[in-house]
C-alpha atoms as a PDB file:
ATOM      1  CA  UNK A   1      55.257  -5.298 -18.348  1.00  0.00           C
ATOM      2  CA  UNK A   2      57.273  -7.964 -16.705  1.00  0.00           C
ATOM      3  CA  UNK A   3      55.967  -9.961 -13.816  1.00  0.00           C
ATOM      4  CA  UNK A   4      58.380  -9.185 -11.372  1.00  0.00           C
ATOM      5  CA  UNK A   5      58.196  -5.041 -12.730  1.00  0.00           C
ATOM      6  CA  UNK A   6      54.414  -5.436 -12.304  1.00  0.00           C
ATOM      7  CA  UNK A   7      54.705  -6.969  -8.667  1.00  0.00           C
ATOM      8  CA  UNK A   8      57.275  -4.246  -7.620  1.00  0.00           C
ATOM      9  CA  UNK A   9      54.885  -1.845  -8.630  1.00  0.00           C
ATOM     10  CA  UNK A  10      51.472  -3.513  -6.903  1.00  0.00           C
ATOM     11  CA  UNK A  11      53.257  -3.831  -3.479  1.00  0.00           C
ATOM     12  CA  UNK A  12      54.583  -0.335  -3.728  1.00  0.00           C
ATOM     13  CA  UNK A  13      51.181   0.726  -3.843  1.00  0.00           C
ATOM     14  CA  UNK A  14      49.628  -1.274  -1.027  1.00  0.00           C
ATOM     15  CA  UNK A  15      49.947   1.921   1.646  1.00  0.00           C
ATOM     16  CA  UNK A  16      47.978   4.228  -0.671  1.00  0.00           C
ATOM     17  CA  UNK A  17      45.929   1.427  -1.284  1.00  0.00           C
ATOM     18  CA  UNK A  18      44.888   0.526   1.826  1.00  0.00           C
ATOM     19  CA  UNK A  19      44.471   4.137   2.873  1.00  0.00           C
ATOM     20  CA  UNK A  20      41.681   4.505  -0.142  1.00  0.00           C
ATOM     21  CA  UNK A  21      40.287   1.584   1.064  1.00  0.00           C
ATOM     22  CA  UNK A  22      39.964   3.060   4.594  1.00  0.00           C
ATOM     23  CA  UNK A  23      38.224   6.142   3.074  1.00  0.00           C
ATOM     24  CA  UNK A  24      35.784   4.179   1.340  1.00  0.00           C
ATOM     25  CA  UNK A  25      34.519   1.431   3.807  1.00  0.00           C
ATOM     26  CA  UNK A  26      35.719   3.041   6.814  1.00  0.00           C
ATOM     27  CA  UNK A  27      36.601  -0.403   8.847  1.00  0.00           C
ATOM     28  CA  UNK A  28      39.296  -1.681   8.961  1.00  0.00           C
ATOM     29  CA  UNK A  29      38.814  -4.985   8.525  1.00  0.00           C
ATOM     30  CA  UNK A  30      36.460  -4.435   5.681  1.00  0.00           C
ATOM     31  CA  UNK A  31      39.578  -2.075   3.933  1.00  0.00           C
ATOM     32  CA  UNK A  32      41.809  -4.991   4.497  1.00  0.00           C
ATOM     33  CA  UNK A  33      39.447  -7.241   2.900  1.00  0.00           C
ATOM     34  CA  UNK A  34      39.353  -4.688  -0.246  1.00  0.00           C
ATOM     35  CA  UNK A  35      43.104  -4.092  -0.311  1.00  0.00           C
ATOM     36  CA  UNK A  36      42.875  -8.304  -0.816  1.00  0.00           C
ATOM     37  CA  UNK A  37      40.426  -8.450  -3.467  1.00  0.00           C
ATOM     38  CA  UNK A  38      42.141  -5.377  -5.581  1.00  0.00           C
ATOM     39  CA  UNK A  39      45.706  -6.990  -5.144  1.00  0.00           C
ATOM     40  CA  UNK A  40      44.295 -10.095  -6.540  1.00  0.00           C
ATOM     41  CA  UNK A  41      42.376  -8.948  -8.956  1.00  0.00           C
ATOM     42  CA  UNK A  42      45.222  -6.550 -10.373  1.00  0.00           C
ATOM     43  CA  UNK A  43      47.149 -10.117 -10.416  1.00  0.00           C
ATOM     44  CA  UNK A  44      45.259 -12.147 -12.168  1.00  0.00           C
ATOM     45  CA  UNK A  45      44.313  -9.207 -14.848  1.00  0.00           C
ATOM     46  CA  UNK A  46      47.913  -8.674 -15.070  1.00  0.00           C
ATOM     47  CA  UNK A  47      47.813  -9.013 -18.828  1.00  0.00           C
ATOM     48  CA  UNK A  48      45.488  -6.641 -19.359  1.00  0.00           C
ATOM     49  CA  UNK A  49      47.229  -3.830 -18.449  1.00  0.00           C
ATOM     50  CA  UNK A  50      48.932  -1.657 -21.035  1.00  0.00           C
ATOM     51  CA  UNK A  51      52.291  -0.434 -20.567  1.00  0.00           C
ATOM     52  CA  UNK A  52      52.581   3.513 -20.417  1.00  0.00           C
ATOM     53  CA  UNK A  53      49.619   3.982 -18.724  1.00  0.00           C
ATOM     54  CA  UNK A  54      48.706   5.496 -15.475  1.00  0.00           C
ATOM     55  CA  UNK A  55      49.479   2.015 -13.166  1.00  0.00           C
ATOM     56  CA  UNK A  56      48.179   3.810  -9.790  1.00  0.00           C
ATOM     57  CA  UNK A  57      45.072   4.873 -11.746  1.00  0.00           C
ATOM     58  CA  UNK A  58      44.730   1.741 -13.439  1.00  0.00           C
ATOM     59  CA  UNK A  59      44.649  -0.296  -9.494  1.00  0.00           C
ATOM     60  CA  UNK A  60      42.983   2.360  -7.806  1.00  0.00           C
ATOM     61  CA  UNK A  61      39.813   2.100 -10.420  1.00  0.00           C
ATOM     62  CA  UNK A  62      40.401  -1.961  -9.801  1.00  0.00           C
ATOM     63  CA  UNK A  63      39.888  -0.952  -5.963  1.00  0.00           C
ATOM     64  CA  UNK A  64      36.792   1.097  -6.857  1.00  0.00           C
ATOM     65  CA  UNK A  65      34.931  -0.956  -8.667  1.00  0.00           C
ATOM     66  CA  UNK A  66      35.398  -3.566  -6.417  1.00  0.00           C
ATOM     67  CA  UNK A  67      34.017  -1.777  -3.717  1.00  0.00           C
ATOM     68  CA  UNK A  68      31.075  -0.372  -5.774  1.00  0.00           C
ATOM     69  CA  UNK A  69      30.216  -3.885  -6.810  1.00  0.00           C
ATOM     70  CA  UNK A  70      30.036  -4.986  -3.177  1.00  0.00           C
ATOM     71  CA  UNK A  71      28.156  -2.277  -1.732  1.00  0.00           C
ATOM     72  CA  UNK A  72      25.907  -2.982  -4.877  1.00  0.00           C
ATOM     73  CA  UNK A  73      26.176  -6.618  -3.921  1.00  0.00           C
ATOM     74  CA  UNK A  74      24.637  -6.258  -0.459  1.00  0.00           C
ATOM     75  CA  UNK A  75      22.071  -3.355  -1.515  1.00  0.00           C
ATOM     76  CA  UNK A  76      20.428  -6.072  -3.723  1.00  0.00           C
ATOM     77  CA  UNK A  77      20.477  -8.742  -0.607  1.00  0.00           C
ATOM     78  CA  UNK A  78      18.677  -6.377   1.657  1.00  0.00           C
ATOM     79  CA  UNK A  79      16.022  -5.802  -0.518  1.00  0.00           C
ATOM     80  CA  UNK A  80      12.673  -7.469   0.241  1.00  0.00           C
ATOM     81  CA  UNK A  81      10.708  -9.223  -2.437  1.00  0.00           C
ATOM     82  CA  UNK A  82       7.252  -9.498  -1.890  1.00  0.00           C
ATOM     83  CA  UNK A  83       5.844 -12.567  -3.914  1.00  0.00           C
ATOM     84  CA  UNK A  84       2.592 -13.345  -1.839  1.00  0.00           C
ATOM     85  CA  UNK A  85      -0.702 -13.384  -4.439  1.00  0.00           C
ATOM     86  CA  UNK A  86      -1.508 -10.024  -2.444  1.00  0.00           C
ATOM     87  CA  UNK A  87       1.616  -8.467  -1.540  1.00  0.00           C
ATOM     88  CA  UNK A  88       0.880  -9.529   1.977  1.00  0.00           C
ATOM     89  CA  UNK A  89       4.285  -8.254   3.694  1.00  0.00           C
ATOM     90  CA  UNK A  90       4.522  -5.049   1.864  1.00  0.00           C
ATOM     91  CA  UNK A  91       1.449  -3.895   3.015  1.00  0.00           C
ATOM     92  CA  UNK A  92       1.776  -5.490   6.800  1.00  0.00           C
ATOM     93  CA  UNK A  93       2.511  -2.725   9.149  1.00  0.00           C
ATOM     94  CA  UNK A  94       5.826  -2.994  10.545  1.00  0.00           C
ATOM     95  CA  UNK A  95       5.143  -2.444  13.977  1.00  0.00           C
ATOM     96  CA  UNK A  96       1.289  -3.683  13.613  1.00  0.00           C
ATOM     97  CA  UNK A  97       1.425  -4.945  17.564  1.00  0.00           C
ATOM     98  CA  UNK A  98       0.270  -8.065  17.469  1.00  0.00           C
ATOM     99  CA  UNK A  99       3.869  -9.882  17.453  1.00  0.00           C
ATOM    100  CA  UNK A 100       3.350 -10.427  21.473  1.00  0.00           C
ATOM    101  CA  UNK A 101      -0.273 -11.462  23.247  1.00  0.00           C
ATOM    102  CA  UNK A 102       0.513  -8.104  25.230  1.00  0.00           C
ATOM    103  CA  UNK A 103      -0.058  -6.151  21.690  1.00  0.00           C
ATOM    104  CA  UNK A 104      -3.166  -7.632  20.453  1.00  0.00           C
ATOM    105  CA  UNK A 105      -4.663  -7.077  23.978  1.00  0.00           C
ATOM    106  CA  UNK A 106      -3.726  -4.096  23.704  1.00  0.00           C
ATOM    107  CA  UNK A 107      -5.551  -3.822  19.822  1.00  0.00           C
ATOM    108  CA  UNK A 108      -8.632  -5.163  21.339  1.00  0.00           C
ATOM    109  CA  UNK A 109      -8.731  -2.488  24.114  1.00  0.00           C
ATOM    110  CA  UNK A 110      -8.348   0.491  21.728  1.00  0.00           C
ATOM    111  CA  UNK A 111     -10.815  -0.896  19.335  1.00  0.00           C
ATOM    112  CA  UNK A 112     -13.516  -1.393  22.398  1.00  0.00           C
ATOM    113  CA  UNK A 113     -12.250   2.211  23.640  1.00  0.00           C
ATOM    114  CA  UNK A 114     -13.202   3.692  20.280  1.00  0.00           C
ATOM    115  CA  UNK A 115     -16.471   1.948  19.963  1.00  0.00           C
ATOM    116  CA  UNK A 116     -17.223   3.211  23.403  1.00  0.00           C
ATOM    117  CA  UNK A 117     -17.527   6.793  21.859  1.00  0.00           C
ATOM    118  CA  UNK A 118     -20.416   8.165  20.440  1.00  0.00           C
ATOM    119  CA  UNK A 119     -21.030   8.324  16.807  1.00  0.00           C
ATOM    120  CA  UNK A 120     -20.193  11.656  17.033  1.00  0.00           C
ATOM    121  CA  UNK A 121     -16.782  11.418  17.841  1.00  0.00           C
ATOM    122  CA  UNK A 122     -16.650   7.543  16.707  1.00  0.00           C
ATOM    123  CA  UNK A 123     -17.265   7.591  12.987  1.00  0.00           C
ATOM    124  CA  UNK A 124     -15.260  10.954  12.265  1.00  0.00           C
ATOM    125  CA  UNK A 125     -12.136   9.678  14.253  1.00  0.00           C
ATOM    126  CA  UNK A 126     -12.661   6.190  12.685  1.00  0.00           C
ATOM    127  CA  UNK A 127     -13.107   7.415   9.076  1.00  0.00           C
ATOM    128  CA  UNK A 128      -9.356   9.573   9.580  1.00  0.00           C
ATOM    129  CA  UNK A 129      -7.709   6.491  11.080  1.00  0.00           C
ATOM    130  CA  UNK A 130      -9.133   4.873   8.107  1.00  0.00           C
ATOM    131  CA  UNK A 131      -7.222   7.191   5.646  1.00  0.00           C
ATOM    132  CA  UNK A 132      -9.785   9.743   4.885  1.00  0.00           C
ATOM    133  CA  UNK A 133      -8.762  13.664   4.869  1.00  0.00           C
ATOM    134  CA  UNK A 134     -10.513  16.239   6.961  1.00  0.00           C
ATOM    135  CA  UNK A 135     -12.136  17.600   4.504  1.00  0.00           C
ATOM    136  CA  UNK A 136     -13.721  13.856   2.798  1.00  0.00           C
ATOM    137  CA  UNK A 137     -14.979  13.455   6.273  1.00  0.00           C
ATOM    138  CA  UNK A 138     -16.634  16.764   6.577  1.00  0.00           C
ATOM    139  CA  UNK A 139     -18.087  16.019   2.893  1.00  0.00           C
ATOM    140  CA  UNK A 140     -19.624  12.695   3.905  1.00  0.00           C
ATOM    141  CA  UNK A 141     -21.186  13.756   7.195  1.00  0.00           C
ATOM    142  CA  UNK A 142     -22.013  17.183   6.220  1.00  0.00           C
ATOM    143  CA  UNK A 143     -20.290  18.956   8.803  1.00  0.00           C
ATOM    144  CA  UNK A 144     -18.408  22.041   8.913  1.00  0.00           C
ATOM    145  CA  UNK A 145     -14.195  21.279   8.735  1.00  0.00           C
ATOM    146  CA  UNK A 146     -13.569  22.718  12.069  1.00  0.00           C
ATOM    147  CA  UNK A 147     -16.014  20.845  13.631  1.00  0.00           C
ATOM    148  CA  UNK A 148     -14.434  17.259  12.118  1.00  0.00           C
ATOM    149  CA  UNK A 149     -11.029  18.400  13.538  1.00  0.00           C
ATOM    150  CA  UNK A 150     -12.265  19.262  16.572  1.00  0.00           C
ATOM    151  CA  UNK A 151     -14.025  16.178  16.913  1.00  0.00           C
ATOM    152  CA  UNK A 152     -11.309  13.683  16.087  1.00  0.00           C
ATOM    153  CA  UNK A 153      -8.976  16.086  18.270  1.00  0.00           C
ATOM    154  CA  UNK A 154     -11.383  15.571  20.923  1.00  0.00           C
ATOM    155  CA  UNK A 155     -11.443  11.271  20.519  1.00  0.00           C
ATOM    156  CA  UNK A 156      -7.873  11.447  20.450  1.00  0.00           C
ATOM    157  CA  UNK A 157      -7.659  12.732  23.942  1.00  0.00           C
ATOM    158  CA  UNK A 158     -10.470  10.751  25.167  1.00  0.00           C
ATOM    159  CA  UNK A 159      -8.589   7.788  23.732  1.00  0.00           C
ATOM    160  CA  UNK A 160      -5.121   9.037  25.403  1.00  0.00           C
ATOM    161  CA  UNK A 161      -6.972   9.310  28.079  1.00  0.00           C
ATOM    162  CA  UNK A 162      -8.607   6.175  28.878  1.00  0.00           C
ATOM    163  CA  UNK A 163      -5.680   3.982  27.664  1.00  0.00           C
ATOM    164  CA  UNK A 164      -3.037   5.885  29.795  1.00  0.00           C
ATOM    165  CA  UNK A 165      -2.075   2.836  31.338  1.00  0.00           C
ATOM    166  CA  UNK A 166      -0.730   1.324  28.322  1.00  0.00           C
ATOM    167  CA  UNK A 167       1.645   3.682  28.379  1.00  0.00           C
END
């Protein structure tokens, strides 16, 4: 196709173009910034384009790709890689508290409010913050289920309770 045929063609296209673009970032200044790339790349690929084919089709899969590479692009950047000897950030809690001096007072209170129970209500509750299931707990102490639940149910309050403050 002849450069100046192929140009007429590419700027004819630029309202549809930049409406697709819309629809698939949905800002404005990021469809503007697609409309950019596609026109350029449509340019500089102008010899690859066969003559008798579907030209709109042929830009708009230019426009596409484009924007599938990019959201591809950033996808990859946001992703975390852990490479600490023991995955140390993937398994850090995200909120954990202790970014502030407020939050690891406030670690060191709960932990002295739970030891303040009795081992009653301190090892069940501790052993389900810990991970275990109802049922495990009920195993290892060789209690009935319902009392377990009742028990931690019971520390919870008491540990509402007595940090209410914190609140």
């Amino acid at each position: 196709m002849a450069t100046s045929n192929f140009q007429t063609k590419l700027m004819d296209l630029q309202k549809n173009l930049l409406n697709f673009a819309f629809i698939l970032t949905s800002n404005r200044d990021d469809a503007y910034d697609l409309l950019q790339d596609t026109t350029l790349k449509a340019l500089d690929n102008e010899d690859k384009y066969v003559d008798n084919t579907n030209f709109k089709g042929w830009v708009f899969t230019i426009m596409r790709n484009i924007f599938i590479n990019n959201y591809r692009k950033v996808v990859r950047s946001a992703t975390v890689i852990d490479q600490t000897e023991d995955l140390y950030h993937l398994n850090l809690p995200q909120d954990s508290g202790f970014e502030t001096p407020e939050g690891s007072f406030a670690a060191k209170e709960i932990t002295e409010a739970i030891n303040a129970f009795s081992d009653d209500y301190r090892i069940p509750f501790t052993m389900h913050v810990a991970g275990y299931k109802y049922n495990e707990i009920a195993e290892k102490m060789n209690l009935p289920l319902g009392t377990v639940k009742s028990r931690i149910f019971f520390a919870r309050q008491r540990l509402q309770q007595t940090l209410k403050d914190y609140r």
